[in-house]
Protein backbone atom coordinates (compact mmCIF):
# COMPACT_ATOMS: atom_id res chain seq x y z
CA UNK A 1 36.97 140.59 131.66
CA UNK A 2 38.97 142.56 134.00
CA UNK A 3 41.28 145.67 132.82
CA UNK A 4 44.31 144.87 131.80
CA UNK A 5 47.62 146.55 133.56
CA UNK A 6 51.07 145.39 133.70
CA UNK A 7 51.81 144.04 137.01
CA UNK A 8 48.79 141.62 136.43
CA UNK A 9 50.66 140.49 133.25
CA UNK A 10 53.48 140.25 135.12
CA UNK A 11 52.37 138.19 138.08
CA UNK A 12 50.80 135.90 135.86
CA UNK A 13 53.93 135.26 133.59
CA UNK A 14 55.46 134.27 137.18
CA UNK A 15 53.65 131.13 136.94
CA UNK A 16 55.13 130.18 133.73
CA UNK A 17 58.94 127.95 133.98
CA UNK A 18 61.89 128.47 131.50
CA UNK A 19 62.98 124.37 131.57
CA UNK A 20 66.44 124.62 131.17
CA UNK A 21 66.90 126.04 134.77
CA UNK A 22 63.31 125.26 136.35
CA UNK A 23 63.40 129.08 137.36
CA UNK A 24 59.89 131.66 136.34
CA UNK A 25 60.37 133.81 133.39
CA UNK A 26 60.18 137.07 135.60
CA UNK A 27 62.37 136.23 138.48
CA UNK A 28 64.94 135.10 135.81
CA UNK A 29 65.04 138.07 134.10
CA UNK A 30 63.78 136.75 130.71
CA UNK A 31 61.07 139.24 130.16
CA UNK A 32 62.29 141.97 128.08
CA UNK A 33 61.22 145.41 129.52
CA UNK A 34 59.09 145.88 126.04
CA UNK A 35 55.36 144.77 127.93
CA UNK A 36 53.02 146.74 126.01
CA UNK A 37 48.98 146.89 126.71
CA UNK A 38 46.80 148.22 124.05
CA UNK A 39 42.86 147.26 125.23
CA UNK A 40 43.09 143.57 124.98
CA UNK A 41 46.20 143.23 123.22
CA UNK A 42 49.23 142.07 125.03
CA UNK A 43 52.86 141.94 123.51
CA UNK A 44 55.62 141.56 125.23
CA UNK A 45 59.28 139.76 124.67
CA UNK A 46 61.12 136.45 126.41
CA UNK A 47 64.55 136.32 126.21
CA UNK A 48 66.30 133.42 125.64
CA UNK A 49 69.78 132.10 126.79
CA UNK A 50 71.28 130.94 123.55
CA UNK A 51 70.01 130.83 119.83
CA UNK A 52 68.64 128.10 118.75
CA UNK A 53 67.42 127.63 121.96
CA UNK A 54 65.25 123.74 122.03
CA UNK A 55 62.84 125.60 124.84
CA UNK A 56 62.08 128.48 122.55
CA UNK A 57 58.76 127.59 120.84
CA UNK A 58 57.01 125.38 123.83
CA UNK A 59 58.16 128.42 126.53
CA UNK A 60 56.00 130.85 124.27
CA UNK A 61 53.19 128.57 123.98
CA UNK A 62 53.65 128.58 127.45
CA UNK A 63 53.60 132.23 128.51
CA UNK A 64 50.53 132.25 126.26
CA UNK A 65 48.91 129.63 127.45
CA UNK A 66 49.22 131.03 131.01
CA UNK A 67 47.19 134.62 130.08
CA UNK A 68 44.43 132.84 128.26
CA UNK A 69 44.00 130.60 131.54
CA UNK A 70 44.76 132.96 134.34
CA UNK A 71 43.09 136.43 132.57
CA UNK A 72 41.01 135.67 129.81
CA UNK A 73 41.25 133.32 126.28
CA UNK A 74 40.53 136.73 124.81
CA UNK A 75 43.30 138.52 125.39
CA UNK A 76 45.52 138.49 122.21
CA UNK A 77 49.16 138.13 123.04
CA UNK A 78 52.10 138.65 120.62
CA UNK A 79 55.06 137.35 121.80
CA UNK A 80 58.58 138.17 120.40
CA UNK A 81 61.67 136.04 120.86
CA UNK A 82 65.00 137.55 121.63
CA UNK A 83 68.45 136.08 122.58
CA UNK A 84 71.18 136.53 124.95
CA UNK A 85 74.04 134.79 122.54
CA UNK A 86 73.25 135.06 118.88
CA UNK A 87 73.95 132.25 116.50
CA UNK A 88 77.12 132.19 115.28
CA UNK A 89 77.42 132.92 112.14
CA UNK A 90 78.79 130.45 109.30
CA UNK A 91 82.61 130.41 109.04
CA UNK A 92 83.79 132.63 105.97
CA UNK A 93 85.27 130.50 102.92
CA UNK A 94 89.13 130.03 103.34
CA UNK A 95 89.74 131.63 100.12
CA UNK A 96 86.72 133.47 99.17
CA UNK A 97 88.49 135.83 96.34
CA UNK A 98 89.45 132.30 94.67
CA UNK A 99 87.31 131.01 91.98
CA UNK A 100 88.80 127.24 91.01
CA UNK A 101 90.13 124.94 93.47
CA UNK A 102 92.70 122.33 91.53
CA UNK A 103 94.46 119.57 93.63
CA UNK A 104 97.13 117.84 91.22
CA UNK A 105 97.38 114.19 93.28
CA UNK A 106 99.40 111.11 92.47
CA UNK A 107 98.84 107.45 94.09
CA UNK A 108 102.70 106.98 94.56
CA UNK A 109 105.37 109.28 94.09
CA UNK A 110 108.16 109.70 91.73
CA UNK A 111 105.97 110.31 88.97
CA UNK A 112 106.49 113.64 88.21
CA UNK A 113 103.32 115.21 89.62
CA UNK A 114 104.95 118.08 91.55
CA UNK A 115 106.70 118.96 87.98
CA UNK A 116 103.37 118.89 86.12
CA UNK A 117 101.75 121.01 89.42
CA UNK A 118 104.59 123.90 88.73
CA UNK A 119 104.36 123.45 84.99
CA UNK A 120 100.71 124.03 84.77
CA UNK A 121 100.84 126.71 86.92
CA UNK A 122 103.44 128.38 84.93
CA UNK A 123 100.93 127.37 81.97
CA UNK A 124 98.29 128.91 83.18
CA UNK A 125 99.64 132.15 84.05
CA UNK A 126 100.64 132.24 80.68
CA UNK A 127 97.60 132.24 79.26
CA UNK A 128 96.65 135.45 81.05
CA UNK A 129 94.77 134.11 84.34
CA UNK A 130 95.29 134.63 88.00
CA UNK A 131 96.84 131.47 89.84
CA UNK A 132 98.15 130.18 92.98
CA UNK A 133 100.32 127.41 93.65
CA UNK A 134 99.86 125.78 97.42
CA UNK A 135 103.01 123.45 98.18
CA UNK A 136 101.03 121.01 100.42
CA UNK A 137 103.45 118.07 99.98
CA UNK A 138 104.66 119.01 104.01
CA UNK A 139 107.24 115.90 103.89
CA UNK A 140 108.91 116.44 100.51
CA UNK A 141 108.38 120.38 99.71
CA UNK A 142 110.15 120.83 96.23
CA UNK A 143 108.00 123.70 94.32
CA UNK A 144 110.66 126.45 95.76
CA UNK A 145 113.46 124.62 93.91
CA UNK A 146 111.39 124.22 90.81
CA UNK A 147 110.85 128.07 90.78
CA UNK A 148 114.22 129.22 92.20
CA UNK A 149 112.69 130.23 95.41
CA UNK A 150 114.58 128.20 97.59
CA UNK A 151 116.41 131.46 99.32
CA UNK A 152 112.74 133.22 99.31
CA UNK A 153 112.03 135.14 102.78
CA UNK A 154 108.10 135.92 103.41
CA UNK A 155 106.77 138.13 105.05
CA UNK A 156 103.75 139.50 105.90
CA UNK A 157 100.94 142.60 106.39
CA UNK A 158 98.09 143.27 107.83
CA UNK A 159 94.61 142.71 106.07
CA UNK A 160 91.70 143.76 107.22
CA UNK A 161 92.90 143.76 111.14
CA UNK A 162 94.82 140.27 110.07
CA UNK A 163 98.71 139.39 109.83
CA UNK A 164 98.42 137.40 106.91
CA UNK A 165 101.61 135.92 105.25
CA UNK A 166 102.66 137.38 101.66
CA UNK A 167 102.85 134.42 98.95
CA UNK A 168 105.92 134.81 97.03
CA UNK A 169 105.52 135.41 93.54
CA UNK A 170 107.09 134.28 90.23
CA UNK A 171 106.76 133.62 86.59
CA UNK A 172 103.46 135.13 87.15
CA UNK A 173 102.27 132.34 90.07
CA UNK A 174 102.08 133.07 93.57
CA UNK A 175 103.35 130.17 95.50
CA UNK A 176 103.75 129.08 99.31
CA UNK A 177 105.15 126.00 100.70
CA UNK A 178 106.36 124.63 103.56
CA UNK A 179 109.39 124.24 102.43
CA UNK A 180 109.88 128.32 102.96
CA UNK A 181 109.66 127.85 106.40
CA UNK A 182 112.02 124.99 107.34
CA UNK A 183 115.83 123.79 106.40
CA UNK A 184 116.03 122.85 103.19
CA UNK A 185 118.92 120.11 104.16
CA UNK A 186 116.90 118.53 106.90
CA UNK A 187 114.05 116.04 107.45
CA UNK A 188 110.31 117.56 108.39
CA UNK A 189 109.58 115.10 111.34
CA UNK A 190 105.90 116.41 112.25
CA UNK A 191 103.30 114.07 113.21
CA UNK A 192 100.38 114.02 111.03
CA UNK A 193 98.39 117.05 113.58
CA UNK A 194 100.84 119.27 113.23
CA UNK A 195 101.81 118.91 109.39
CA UNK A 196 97.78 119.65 108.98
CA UNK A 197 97.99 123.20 111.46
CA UNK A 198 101.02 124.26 109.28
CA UNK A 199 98.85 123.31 106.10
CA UNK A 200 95.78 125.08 107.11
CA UNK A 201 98.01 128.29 107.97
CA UNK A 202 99.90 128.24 104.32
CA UNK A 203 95.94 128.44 103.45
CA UNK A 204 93.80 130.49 106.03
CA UNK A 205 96.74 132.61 107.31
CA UNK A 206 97.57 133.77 103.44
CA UNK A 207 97.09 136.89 101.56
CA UNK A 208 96.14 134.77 98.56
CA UNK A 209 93.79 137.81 96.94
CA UNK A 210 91.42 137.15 93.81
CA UNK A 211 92.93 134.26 91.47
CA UNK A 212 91.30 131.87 88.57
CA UNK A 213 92.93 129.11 89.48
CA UNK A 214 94.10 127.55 92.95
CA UNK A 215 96.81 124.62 92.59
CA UNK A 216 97.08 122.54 95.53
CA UNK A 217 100.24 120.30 94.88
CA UNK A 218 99.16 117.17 97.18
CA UNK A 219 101.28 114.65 98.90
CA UNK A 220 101.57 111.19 97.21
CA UNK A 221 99.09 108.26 97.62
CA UNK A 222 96.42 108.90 100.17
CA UNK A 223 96.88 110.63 104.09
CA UNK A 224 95.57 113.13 106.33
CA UNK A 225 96.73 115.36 104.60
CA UNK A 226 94.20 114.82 102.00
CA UNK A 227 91.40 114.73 104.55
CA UNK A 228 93.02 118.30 105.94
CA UNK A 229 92.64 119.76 102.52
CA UNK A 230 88.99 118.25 101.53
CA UNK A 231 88.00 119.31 105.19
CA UNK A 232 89.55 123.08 104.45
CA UNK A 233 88.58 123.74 101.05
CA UNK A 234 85.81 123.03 98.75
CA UNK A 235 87.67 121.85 95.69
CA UNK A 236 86.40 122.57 92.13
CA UNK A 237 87.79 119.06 91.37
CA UNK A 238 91.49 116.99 91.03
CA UNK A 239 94.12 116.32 88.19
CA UNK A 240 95.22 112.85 88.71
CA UNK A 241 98.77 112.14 87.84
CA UNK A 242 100.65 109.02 86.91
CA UNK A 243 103.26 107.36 84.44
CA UNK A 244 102.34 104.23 82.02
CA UNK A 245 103.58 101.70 84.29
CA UNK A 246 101.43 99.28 86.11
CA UNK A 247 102.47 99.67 89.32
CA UNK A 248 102.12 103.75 89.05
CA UNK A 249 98.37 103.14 87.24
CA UNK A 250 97.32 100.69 90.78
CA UNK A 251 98.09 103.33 92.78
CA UNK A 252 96.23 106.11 90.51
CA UNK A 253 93.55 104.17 90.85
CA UNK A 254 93.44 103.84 94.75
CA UNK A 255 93.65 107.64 94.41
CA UNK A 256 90.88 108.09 92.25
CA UNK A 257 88.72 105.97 94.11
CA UNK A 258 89.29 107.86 96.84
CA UNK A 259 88.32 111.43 95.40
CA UNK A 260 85.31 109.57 94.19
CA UNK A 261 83.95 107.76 96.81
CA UNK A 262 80.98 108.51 98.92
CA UNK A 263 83.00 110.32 101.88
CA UNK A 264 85.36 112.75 99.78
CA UNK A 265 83.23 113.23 96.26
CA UNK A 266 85.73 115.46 94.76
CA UNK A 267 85.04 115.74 90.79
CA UNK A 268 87.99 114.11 88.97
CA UNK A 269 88.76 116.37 85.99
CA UNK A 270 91.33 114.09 84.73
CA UNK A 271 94.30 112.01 84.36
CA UNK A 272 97.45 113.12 82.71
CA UNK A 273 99.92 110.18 81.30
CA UNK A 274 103.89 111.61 82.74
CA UNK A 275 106.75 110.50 80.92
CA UNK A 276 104.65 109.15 78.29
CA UNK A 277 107.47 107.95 76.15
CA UNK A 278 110.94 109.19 75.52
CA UNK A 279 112.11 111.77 72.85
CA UNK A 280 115.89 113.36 72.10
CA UNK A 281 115.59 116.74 71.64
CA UNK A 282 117.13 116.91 68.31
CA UNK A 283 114.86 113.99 67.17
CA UNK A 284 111.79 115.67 68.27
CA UNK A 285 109.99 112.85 65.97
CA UNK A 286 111.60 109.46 67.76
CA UNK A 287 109.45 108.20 70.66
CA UNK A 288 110.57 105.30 72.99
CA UNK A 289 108.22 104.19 75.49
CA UNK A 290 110.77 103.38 78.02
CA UNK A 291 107.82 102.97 80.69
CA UNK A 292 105.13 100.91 78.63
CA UNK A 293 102.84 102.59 76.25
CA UNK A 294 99.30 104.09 76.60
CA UNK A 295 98.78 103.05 80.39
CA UNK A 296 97.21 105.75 81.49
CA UNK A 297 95.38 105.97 77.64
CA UNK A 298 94.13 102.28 78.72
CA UNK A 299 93.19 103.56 82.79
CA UNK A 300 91.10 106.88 81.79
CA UNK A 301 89.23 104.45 79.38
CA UNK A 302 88.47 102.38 81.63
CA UNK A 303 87.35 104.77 84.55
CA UNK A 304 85.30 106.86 82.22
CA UNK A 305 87.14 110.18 82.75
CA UNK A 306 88.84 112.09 80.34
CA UNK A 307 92.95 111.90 79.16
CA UNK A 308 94.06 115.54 79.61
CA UNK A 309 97.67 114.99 78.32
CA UNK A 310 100.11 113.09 77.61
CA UNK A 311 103.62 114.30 78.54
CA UNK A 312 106.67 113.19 76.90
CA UNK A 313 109.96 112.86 78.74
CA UNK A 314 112.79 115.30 77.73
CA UNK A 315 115.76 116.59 79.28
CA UNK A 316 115.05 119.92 79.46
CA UNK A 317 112.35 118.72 81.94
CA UNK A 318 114.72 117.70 84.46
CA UNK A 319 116.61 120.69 83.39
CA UNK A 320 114.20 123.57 84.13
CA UNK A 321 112.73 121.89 87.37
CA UNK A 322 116.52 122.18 88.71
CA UNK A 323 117.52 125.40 87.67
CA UNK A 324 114.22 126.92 88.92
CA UNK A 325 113.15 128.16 85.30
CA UNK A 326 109.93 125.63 84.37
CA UNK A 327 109.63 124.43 81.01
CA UNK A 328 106.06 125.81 80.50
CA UNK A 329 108.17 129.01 80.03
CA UNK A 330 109.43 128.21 76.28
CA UNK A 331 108.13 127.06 73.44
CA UNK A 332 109.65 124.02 73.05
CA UNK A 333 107.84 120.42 72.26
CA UNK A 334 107.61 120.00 76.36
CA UNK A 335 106.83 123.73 76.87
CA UNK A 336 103.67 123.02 74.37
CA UNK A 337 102.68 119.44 76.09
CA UNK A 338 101.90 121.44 79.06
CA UNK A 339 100.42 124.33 76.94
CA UNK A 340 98.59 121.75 75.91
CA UNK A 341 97.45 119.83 79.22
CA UNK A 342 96.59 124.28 80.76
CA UNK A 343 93.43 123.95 77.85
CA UNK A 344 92.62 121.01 78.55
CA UNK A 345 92.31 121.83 82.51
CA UNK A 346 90.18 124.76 81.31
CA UNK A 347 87.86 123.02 79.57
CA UNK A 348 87.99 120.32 82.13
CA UNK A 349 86.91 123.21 84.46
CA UNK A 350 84.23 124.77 82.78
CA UNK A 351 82.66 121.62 82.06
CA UNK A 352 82.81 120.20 85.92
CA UNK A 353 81.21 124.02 86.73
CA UNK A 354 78.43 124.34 83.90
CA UNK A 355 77.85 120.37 84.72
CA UNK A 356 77.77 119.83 88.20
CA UNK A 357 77.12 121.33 91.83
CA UNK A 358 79.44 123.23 93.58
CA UNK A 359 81.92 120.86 95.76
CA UNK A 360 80.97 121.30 99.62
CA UNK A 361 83.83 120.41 102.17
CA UNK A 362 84.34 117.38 103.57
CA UNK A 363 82.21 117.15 107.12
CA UNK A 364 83.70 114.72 108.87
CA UNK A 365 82.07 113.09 112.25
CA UNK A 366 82.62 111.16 115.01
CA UNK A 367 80.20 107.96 115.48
């Protein structure tokens, strides 16, 4: 076998084609300038274009090939790939310092589920963890009012080399909505694209910093909003809110289906019965069930998932939400209900995380 030197190396690799552009490895410039000769050992590296690149493996088989026919089959060649444009590398989580993602949904609205959203919160933060509230119903924003942020101004610092928006913060809760950043007294008419960009900023664009528990208060019944989130954000699971009446329990039950099914599969971690029956405060004892009785009792039963609370209907309900002071805050009987329904949620959690995988986010394609 003749000596080996590189220009014979060289002229042979001439011979060999990179298939994406029909042009020879050499001329091309895809030979590194690494060629090194040690007796009959060859070793050299091809660079390649983009990474993966589909040409990669059968090019170096190739290049081989090529020495063993043109020189000798006894030359032993080590070839090392390299590439121009390196993967890119997977997208960082939206919130990575967050360790439970909740959504609190309802299939229609009017059932109180931005009230139970702010309550268990409030709740929550109570009990000595981190949380987050997340205003996502763009079209009909009230969280602000419920915490008497509806004058709040935001603002924001940098992070890392990022502008990222500061969450107001109160009773404990950090909280962003939509409704910060438009006119209270007039209608949000977005189309559905750009009520998703503003909802992906109010996540992605947010100094949101290490918390237990992420709320996500969700538009009513089922939209792309929904899809936005799921797409966004790999959610621990969902709190499914509705009242005792039929017509609220139908629509719960399009919305649990939905979280369920094949294309979403987003653990429900349970329902929670609103305005359960009626009480007067100074008869804490006296319950009317002014919107049928044990509906959503009867609808957890029969979906196999677990009753987190039932929540009785009491003036001071309507009275905190409006004066921006949530009942959660005292210990009345409402203030314990959602005392109550903030275990339950915990348990709820650590049972969907010991029990099951880690949610993935919705990958949606085109066919």
């Amino acid at each position: 076998m003749e000596r080996l030197y590189p220009q014979l190396i060289i002229d042979t690799l001439k011979t060999v084609r990179y298939p994406g552009s029909g042009a020879d490895i050499v001329e091309s410039g895809m030979l590194a300038d690494d060629l090194r000769i040690d007796g009959q050992k060859v070793s050299f590296s091809i660079i390649f274009p983009k990474n993966p690149d589909p040409f990669a493996r059968s090019l170096m088989k190739a290049a081989e090939a090529a020495i063993h026919r043109e020189i000798s089959p006894e030359v032993e060649v080590t070839i090392t790939p390299q590439y121009a444009v390196a993967a890119k590398p997977e997208k960082a989580p939206a919130l990575p310092g967050v360790k439970n993602i909740i959504g609190i949904s309802s299939g229609k609205g009017g059932v109180g589920k931005s009230t139970v959203a702010s309550n268990l919160a409030v709740a929550l933060a109570r009990e000595g963890y981190k949380v987050g509230l997340l205003d996502a119903d763009i079209f009909g924003p009230s969280v602000p009012k419920m915490f008497g942020l509806e004058d709040e101004t935001l603002y924001m610092h940098e992070v890392d080399g990022r502008q990222l928006i500061i969450p107001a913060e109160r009773y404990g809760v950090k909280v962003l909505s939509i409704g910060f950043l438009v006119d209270r007294n007039a209608p949000v008419l977005w189309r559905g694209s750009m009520a998703s960009n503003a909802l992906r900023q109010l996540i992605e664009e947010a100094d949101w910093g290490q918390l237990d528990y992420f709320l996500i208060d969700m538009p009513p019944g089922t939209s792309d909003i929904h899809l936005t989130l799921v797409q966004t954000l790999a959610m621990t699971g969902v709190v499914v809110v509705s009242t005792p009446q039929q017509v609220a329990l139908a629509d719960a039950r399009k919305g649990i289906a939905m979280f369920l099914g094949d294309k979403i599969n987003v653990p429900v971690l349970g329902l929670v019965e609103n305005m359960a029956w009626f009480t007067p405060e100074k008869h804490p004892d006296e319950r009317y069930y002014i919107f049928g009785r044990d509906g959503g009792v009867e609808l957890a039963r029969e979906l196999h998932i677990p009753l987190l609370a039932q929540i009785p209907i009491v003036g001071s309900i309507c009275d905190g939400g409006d004066g921006g002071e949530p009942i959660a805050l005292k210990d009345t009987i409402t203030g314990q209900a959602f005392m109550h329904l903030a275990h339950e949620v915990i348990d709820a959690t650590d049972k969907r995380n010991n029990d099951l995988p880690p949610t993935v986010k919705v990958n949606v394609t085109k066919k």
